[in-house]
Protein backbone atom coordinates (compact mmCIF):
# COMPACT_ATOMS: atom_id res chain seq x y z
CA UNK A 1 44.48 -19.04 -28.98
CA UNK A 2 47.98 -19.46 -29.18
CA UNK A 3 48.26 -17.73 -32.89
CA UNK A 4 46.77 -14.78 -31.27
CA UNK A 5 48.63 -14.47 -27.83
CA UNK A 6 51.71 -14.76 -30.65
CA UNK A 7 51.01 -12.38 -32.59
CA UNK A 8 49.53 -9.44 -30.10
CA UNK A 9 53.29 -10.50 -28.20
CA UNK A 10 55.04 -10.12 -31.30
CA UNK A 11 53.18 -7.44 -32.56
CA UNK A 12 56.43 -4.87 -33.02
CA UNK A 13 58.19 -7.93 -35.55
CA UNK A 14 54.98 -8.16 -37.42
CA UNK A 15 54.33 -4.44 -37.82
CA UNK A 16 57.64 -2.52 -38.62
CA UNK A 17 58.49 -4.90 -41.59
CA UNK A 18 54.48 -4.43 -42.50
CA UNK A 19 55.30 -0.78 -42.58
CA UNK A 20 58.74 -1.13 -44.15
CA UNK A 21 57.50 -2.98 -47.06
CA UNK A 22 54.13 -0.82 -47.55
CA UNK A 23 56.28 2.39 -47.40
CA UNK A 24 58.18 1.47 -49.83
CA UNK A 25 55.59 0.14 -52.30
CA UNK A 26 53.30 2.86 -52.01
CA UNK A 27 56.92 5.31 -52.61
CA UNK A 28 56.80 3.54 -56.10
CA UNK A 29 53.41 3.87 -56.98
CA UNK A 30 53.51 7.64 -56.38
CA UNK A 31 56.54 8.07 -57.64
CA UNK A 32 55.05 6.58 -60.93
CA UNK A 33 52.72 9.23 -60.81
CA UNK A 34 54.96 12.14 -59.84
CA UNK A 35 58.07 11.51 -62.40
CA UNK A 36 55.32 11.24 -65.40
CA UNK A 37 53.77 14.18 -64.45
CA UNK A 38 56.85 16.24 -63.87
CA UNK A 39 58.07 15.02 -67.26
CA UNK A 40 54.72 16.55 -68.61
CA UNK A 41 54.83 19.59 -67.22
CA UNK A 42 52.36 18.81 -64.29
CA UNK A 43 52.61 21.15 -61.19
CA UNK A 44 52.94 18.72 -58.21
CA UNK A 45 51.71 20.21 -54.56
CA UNK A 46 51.73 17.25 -52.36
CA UNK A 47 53.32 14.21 -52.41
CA UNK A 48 51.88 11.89 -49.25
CA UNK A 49 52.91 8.51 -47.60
CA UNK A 50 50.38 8.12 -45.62
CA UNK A 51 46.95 9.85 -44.43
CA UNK A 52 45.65 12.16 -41.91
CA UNK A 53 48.10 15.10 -39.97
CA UNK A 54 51.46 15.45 -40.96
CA UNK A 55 54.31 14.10 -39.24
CA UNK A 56 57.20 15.74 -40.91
CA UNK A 57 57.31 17.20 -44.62
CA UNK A 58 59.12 19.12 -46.38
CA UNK A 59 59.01 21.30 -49.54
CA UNK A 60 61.37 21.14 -52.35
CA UNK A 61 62.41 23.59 -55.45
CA UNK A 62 59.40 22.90 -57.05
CA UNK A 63 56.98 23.88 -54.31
CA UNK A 64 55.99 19.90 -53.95
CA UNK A 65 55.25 19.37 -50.15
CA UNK A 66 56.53 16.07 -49.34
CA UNK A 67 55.35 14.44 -45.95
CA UNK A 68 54.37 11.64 -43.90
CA UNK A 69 51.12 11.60 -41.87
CA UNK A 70 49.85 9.48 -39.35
CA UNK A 71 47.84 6.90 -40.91
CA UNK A 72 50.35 4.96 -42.88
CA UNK A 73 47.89 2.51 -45.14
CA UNK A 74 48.30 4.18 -48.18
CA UNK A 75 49.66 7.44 -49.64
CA UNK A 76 48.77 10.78 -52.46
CA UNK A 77 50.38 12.48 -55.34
CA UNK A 78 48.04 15.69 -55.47
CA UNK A 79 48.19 17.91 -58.71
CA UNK A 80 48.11 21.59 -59.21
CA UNK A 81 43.98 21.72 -59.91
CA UNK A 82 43.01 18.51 -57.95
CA UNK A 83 40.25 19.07 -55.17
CA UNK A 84 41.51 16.29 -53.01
CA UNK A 85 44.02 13.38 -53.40
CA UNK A 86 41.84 11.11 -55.38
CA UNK A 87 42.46 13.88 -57.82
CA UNK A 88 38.93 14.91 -58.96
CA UNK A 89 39.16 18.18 -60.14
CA UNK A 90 38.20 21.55 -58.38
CA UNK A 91 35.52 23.04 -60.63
CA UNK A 92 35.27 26.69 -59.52
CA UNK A 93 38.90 27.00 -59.81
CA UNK A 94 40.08 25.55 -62.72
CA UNK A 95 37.66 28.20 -64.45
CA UNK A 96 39.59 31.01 -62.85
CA UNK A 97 42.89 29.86 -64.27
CA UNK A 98 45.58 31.96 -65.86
CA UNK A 99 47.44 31.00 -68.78
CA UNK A 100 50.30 30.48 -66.78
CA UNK A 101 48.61 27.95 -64.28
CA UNK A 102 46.73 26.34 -67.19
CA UNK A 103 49.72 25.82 -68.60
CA UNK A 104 50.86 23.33 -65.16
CA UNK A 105 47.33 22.06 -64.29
CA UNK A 106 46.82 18.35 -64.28
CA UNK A 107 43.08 18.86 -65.91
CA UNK A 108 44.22 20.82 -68.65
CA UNK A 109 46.85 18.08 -69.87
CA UNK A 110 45.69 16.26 -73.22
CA UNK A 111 43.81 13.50 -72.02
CA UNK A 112 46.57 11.21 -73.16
CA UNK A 113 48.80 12.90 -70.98
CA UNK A 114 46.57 12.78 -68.31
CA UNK A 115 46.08 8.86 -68.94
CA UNK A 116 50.06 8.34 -69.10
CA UNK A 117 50.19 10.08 -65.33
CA UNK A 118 47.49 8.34 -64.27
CA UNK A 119 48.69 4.97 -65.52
CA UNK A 120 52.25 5.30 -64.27
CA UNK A 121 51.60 4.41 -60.69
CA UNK A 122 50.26 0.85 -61.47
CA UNK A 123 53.23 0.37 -63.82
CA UNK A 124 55.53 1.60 -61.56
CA UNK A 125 54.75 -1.08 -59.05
CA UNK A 126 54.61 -3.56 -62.42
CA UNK A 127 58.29 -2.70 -62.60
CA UNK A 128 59.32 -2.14 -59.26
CA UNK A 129 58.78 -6.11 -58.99
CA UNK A 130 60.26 -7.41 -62.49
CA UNK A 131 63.44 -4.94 -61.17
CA UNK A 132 63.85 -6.60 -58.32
CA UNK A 133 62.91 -10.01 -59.32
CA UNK A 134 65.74 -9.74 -61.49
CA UNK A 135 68.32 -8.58 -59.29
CA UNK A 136 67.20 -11.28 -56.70
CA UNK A 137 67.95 -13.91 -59.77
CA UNK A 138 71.60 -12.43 -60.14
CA UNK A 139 72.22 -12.00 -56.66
CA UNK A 140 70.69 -14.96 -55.11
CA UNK A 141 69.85 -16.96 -58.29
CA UNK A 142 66.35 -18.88 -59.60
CA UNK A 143 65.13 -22.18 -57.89
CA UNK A 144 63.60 -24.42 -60.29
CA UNK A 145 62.08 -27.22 -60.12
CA UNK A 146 61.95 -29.41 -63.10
CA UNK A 147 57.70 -30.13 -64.43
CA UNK A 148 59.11 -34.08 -63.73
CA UNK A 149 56.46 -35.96 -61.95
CA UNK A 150 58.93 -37.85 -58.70
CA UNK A 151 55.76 -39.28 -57.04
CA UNK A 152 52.02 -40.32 -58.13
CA UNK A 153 50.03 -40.77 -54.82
CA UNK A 154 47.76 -43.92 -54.37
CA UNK A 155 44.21 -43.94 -55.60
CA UNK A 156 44.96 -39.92 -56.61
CA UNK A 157 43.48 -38.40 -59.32
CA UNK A 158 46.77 -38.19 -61.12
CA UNK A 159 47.16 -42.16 -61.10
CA UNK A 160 43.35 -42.40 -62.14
CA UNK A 161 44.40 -40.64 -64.98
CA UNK A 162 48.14 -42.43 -65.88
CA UNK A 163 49.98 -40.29 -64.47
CA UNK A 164 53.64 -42.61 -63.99
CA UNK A 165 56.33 -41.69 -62.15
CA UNK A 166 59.30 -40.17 -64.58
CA UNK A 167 56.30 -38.19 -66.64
CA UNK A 168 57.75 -35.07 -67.75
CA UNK A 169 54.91 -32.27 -67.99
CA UNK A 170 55.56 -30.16 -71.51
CA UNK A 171 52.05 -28.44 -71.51
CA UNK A 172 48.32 -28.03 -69.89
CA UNK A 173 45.53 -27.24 -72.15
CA UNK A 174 48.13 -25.96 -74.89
CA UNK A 175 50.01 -23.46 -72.72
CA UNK A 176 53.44 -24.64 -72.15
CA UNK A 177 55.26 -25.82 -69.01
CA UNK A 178 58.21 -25.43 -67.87
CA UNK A 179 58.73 -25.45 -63.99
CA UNK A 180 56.96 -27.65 -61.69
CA UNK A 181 55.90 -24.54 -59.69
CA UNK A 182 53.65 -23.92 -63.56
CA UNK A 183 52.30 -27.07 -62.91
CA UNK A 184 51.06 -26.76 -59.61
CA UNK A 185 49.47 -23.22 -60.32
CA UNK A 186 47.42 -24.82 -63.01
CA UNK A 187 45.77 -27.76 -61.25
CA UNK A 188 45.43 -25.56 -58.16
CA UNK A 189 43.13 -23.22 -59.26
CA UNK A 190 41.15 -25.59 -61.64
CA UNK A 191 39.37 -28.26 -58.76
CA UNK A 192 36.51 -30.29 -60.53
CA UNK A 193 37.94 -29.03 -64.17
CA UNK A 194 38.74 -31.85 -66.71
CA UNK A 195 42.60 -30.36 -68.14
CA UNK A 196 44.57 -31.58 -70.67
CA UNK A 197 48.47 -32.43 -70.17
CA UNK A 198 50.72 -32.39 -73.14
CA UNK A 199 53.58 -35.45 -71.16
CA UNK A 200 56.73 -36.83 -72.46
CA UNK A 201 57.41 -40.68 -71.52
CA UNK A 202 60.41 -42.89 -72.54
CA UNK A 203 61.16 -40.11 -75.38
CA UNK A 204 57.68 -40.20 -76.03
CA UNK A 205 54.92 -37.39 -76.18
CA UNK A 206 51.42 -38.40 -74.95
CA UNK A 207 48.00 -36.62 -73.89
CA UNK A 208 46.50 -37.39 -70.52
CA UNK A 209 42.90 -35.90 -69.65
CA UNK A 210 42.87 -35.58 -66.07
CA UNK A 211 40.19 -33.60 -63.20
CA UNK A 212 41.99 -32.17 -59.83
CA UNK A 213 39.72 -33.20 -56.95
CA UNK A 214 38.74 -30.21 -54.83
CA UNK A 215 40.68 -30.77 -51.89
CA UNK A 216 40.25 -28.78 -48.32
CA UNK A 217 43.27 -28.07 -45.86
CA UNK A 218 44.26 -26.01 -43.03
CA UNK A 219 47.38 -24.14 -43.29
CA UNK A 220 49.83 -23.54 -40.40
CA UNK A 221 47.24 -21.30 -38.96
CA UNK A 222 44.40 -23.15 -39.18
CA UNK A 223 43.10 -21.53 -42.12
CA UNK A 224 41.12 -23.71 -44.77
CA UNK A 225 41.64 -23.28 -48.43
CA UNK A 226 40.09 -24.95 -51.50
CA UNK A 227 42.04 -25.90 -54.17
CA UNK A 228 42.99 -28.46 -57.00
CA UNK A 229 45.10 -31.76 -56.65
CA UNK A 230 46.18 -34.46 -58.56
CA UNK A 231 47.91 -36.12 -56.30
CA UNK A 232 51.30 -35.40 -58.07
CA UNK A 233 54.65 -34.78 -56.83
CA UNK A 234 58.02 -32.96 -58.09
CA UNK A 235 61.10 -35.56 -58.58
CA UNK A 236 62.41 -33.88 -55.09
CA UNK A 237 65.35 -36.50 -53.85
CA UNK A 238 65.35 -37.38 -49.85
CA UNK A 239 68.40 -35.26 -48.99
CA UNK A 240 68.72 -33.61 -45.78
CA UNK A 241 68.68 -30.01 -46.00
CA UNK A 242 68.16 -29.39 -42.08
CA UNK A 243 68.39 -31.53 -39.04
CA UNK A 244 66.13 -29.48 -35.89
CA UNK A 245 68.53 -29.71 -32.52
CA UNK A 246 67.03 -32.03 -30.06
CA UNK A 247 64.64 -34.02 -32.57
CA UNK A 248 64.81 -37.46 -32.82
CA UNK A 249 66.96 -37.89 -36.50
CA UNK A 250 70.01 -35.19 -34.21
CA UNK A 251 70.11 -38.06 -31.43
CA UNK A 252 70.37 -40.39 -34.08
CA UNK A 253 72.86 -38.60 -35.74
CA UNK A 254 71.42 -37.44 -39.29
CA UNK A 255 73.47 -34.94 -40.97
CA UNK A 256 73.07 -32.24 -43.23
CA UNK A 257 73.97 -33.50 -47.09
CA UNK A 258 72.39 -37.09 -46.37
CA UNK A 259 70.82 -38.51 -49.25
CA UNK A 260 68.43 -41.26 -47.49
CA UNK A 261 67.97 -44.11 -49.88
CA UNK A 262 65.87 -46.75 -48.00
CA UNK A 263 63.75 -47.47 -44.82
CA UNK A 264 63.44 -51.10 -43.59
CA UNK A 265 64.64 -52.02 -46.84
CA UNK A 266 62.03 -49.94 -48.94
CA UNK A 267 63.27 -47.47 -51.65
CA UNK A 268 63.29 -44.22 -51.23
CA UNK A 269 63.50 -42.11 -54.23
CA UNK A 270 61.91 -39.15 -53.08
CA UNK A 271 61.48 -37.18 -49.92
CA UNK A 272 57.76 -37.44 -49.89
CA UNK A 273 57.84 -41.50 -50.07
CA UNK A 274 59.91 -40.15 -46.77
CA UNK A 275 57.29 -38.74 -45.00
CA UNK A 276 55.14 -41.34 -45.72
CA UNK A 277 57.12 -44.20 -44.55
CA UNK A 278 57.77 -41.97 -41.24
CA UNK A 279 54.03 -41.19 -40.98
CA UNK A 280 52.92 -44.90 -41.02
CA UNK A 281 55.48 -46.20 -38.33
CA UNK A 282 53.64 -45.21 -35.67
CA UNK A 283 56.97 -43.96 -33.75
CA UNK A 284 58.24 -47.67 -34.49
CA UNK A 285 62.00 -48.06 -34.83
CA UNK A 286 63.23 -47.66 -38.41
CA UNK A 287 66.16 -48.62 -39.99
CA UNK A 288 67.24 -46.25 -42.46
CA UNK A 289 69.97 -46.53 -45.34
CA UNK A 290 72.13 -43.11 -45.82
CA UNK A 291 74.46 -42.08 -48.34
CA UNK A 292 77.16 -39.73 -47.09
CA UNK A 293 80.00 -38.97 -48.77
CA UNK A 294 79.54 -41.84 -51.27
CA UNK A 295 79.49 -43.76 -48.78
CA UNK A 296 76.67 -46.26 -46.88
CA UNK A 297 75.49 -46.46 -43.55
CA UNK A 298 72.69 -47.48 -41.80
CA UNK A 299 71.03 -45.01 -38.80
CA UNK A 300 67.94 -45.93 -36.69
CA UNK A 301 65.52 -43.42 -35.09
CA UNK A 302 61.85 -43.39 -34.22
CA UNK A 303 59.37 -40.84 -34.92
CA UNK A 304 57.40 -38.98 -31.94
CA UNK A 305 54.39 -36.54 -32.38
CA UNK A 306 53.93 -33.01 -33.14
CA UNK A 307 50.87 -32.01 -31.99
CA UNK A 308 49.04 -29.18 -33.76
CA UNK A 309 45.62 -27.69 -33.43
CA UNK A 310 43.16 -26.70 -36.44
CA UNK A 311 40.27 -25.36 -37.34
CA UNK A 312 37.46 -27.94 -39.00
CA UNK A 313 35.84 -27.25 -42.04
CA UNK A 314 32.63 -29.18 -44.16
CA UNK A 315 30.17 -30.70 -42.34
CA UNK A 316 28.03 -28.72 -40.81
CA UNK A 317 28.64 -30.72 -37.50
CA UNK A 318 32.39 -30.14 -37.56
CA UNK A 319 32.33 -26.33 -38.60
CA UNK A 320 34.42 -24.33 -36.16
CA UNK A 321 35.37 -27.22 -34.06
CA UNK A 322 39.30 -27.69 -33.29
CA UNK A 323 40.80 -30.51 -34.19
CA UNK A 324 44.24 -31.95 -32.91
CA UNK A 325 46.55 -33.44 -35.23
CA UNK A 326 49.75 -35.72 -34.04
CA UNK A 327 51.88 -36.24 -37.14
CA UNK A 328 54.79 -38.50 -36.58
CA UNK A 329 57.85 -36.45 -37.67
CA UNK A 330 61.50 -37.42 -37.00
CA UNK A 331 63.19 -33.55 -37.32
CA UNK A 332 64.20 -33.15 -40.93
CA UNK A 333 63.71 -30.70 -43.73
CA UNK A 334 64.21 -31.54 -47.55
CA UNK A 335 67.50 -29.59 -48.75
CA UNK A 336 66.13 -26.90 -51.58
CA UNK A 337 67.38 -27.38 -54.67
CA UNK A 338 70.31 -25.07 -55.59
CA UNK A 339 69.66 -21.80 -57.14
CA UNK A 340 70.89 -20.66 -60.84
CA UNK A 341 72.31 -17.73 -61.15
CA UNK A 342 71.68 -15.69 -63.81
CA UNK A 343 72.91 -13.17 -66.43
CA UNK A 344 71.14 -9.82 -66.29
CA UNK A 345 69.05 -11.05 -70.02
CA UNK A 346 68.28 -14.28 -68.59
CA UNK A 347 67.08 -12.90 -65.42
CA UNK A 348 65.07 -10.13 -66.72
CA UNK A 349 63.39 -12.44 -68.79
CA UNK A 350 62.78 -14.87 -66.21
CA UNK A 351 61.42 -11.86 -64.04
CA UNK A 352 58.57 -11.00 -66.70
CA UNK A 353 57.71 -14.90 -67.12
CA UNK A 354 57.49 -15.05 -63.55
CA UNK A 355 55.50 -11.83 -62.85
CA UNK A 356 53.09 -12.62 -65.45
CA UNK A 357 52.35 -16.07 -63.91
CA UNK A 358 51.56 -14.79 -60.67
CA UNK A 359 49.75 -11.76 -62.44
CA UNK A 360 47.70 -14.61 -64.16
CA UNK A 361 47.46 -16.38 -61.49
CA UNK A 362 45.97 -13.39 -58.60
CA UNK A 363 43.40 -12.51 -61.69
CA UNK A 364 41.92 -16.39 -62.13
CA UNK A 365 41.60 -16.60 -58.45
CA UNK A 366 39.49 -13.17 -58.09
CA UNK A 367 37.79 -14.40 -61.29
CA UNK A 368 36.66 -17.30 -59.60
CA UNK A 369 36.02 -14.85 -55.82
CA UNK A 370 33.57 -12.91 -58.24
CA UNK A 371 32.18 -16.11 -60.20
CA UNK A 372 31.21 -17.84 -56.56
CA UNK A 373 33.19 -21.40 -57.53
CA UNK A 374 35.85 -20.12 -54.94
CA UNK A 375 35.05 -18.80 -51.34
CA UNK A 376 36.03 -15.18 -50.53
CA UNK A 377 38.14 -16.79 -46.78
CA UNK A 378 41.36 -15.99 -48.72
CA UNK A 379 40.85 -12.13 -49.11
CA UNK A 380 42.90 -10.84 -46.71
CA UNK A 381 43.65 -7.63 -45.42
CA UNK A 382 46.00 -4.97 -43.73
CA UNK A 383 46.22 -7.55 -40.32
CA UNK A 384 46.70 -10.88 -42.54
CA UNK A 385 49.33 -8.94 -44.55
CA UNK A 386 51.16 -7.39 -41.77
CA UNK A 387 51.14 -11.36 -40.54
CA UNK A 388 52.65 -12.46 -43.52
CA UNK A 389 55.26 -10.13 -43.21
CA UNK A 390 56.71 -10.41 -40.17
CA UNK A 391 56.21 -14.52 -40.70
CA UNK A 392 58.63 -13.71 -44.05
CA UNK A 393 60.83 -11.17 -41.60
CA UNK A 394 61.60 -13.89 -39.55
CA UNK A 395 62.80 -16.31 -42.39
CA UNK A 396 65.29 -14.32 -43.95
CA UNK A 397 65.43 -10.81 -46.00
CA UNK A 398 64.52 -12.80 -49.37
CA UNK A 399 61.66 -13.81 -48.42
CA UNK A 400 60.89 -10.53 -47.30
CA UNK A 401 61.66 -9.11 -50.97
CA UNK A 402 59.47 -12.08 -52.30
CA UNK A 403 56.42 -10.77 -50.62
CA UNK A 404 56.96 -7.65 -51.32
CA UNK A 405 57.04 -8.42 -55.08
CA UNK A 406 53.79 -10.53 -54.75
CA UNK A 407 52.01 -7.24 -52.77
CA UNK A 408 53.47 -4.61 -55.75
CA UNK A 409 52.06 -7.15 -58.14
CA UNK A 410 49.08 -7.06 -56.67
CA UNK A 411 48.71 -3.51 -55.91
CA UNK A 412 49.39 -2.40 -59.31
CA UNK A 413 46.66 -4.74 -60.66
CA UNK A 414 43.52 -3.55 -57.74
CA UNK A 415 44.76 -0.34 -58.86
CA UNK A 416 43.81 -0.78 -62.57
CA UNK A 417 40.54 -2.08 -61.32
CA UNK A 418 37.68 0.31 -63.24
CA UNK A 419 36.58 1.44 -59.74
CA UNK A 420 36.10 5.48 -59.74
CA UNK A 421 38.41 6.60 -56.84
CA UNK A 422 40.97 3.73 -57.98
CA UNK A 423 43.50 4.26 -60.72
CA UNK A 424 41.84 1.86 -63.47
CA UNK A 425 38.19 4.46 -62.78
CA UNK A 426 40.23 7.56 -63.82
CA UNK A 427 41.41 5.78 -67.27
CA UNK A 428 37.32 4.17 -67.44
CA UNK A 429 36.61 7.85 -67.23
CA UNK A 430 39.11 8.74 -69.58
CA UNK A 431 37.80 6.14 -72.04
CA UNK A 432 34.47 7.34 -72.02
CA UNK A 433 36.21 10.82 -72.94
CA UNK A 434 37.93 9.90 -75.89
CA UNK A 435 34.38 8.52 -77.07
CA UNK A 436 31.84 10.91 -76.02
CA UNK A 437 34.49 13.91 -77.11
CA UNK A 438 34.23 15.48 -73.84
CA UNK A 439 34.60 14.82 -70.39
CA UNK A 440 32.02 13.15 -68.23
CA UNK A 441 29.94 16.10 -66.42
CA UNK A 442 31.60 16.99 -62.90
CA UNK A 443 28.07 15.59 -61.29
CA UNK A 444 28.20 12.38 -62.73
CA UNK A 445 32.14 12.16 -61.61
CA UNK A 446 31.42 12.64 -58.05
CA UNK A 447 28.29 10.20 -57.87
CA UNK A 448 30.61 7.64 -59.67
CA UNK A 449 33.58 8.43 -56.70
CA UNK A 450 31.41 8.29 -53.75
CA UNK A 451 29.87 4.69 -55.37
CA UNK A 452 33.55 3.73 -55.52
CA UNK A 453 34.86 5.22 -52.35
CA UNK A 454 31.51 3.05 -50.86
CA UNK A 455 32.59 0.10 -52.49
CA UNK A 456 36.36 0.27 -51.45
CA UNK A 457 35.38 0.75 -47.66
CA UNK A 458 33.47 -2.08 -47.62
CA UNK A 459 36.20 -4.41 -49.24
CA UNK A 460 38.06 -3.27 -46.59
CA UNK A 461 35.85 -3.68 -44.15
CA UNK A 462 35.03 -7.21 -45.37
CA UNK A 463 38.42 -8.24 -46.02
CA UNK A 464 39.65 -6.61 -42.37
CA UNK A 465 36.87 -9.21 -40.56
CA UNK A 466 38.47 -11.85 -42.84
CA UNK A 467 41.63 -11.38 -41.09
CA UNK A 468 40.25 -10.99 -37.35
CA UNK A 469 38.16 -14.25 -38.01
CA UNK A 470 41.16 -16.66 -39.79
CA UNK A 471 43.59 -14.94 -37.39
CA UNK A 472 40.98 -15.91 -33.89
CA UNK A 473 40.94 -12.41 -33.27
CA UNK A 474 37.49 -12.33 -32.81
CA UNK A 475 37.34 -16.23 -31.01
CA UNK A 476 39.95 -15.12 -28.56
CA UNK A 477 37.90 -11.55 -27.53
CA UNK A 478 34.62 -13.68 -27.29
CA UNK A 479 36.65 -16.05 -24.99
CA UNK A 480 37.03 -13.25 -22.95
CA UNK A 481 33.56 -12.67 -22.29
CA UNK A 482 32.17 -16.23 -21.98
């Protein structure tokens, strides 16, 4: 229950950077909207963050009211001629129409003009996030971790297949690679799926067939997911990027910048042969070999348990149960590899390589929601987002900006979605326009909105008991009453 009693306590951290970042991505999207229909002569009356009575608005020179309401999960660009903010159009009164207000209505627009406005808001957010993926690479700079395999784990699929240590990874099924963080994607969402890896060894290219098992694990909290592994690990070196105050490798006097080399007189050449070695000692005394400064010295510490608690997933005996886990840890993090800085090409084009991946990578994992090979416990909602957000708040303002890249990403692609009442259902209707010559009758419009209106609630709806389930919302009110 502790996630819970957390996060009801900490509710104000998780919920004004939930509504900072949704503001702001739901400005862009309507924005999209309003700038491409003010550049095509579109009369705009209303332009909404949020739902419900008004909180303050204003009007400008153009008679646009702009406002905020009270519910905040969402927002409206209405045009001159809409009937409501999902923008179907008002029958009766486009057929009384002047000239003049023909001239400014929305549903009088060519329909390629009309698919341009509609289309902007879904592109704006496709921008929004290449814009500011790009300035985070100049500012901040890339992290990048070379497709160099540092680690093959024991009887793991990877070594089944030949994986080696040193194996540099230059494609997967004939798309290239070029970041371990490619990599990873691939096998990830591919468990049980034979893929083919295009490897350089020695100075020598070679083709390994190998199947990620389908593994199940509980994140921080206590959520299971299903994905692929191989059993394969970046070339990270053991360097110590953190040292926690009071743990057991600050009384032993680890510093930041140490580059640990062995453990009882086993190499270490990377930070995950580490946490191994720590694991398996049982909080025995270790003696470990340091490099600091180019120099050598030798530190001892023992490991002590962290306990944690987690959900249990597969069997149908341990479903639901918790389970208590006591890693041995000794109070280090890895050091992150330093970022590159780049020039505004560079990181531009780095932006739209990296915005397509995760693009590519949201759409294969709905693709397998809607297929059935993936469960649907990773559809989140409103609470699960507003969680993730005040867990990035709490890092650091670039992780912040990270997640709010993922969420534009991902709003501008539910948008183009052919659901009527959704962006991508305008442009279906649109498309069967341009075919049929004229516009779908207003009848069939508004049986094909209230489907989709239907449909989005329950999403919602599902996705909202998705988030009071992982998050023991619901656990911790049943407690209550038992």
């Amino acid at each position: 229950m502790g996630m819970v009693l957390d996060f009801i306590s900490g509710a104000g951290g998780y919920v004004l950077p939930f509504l900072i970042v949704l503001t702001v991505l739901v400005f862009v999207h309507e924005l999209g909207h309003y700038l491409v229909a003010r550049w095509n002569n579109v009369r705009v009356e209303v332009f909404s963050i949020g739902f419900g009575p008004e909180i303050k608005g204003w009007n400008d020179r153009h008679g646009t009211r702009w406002k905020f309401c009270w519910i905040p999960f969402g927002g409206y660009v209405k045009f001159f001629g809409d009937s409501d903010g999902a923008s179907r159009p008002d029958g009766e009164a486009l057929q009384e129409l002047s000239e003049a207000d023909r001239a400014v209505s929305f549903h009088h627009k060519r329909l390629g003009q009309r698919a341009a406005v509609v289309a902007a808001g879904p592109l704006a957010n496709f921008l929004y996030a290449i814009i500011v993926l790009a300035a985070m690479y100049m500012v901040f700079g890339q992290r990048v971790t070379p497709a160099e395999v540092g680690r093959v784990v024991e009887q793991g699929a990877g070594q089944s297949a030949g994986f080696q240590e040193g194996d540099v990874v230059l494609a997967i099924d004939g798309d290239a690679i070029h970041r371990f963080e490619q990599f990873q994607q691939a096998v990830f969402l591919n468990p049980d799926r034979p893929l083919t890896f295009q490897i350089s060894r020695g100075g020598l290219e070679q083709t390994i067939v190998a199947t990620p098992r389908l593994v199940e694990r509980a994140d921080a909290q206590g959520i299971i997911h299903k994905f692929g592994d191989l059993g394969l690990w970046p070339a990270n070196p053991a360097i110590v990027g953190k040292v926690y105050e009071g743990s057991p490798a600050a009384v032993a006097g680890f510093q930041v910048g140490d580059r640990i080399t062995a453990i009882d007189g086993k190499i270490i050449d990377n930070f995950e042969r580490l946490q191994d070695l720590v694991a398996a000692s049982q909080g025995r005394r270790l003696a470990v070999s340091v490099l600091r400064d180019g120099r050598e010295m030798r530190l001892y510490v023992s490991a002590r348990r962290d306990v944690r608690e987690r959900k249990a997933a597969g069997t149908e005996q341990a479903a639901g149960e918790t389970i208590v886990t006591e890693p041995w840890l000794i109070g280090i993090l890895r050091a992150q590899r330093p970022p590159v800085q780049l020039g505004p090409g560079d990181a531009v084009t780095q932006a739209v390589v990296t915005c397509y991946d995760m693009l590519v990578q949201t759409m294969a994992y709905v693709g397998q929601m809607i297929s059935g090979s993936r469960g649907t416990e990773d559809l989140g909602g409103p609470l699960r987002i507003a969680h993730a957000s005040g867990q990035a708040a709490q890092v650091g303002v670039e992780q912040l900006i990270m997640l709010s890249i993922l969420l534009s990403l991902n709003l501008g692609m539910i948008n183009l979605f052919p659901i009527p009442i959704l962006d991508g259902g305008h442009l279906l209707f649109y498309g069967f326009e341009a075919i049929l010559r004229r516009p779908l009758t207003e009848r069939t419009q508004e049986f094909a909105f209230r489907i989709g209106l239907a449909l989005v609630l329950t999403l919602t709806v599902f996705a909202t008991w998705n988030d009071l389930v992982n998050l023991r919302v619901v656990e911790f009110i049943s407690g209550l009453f038992s």
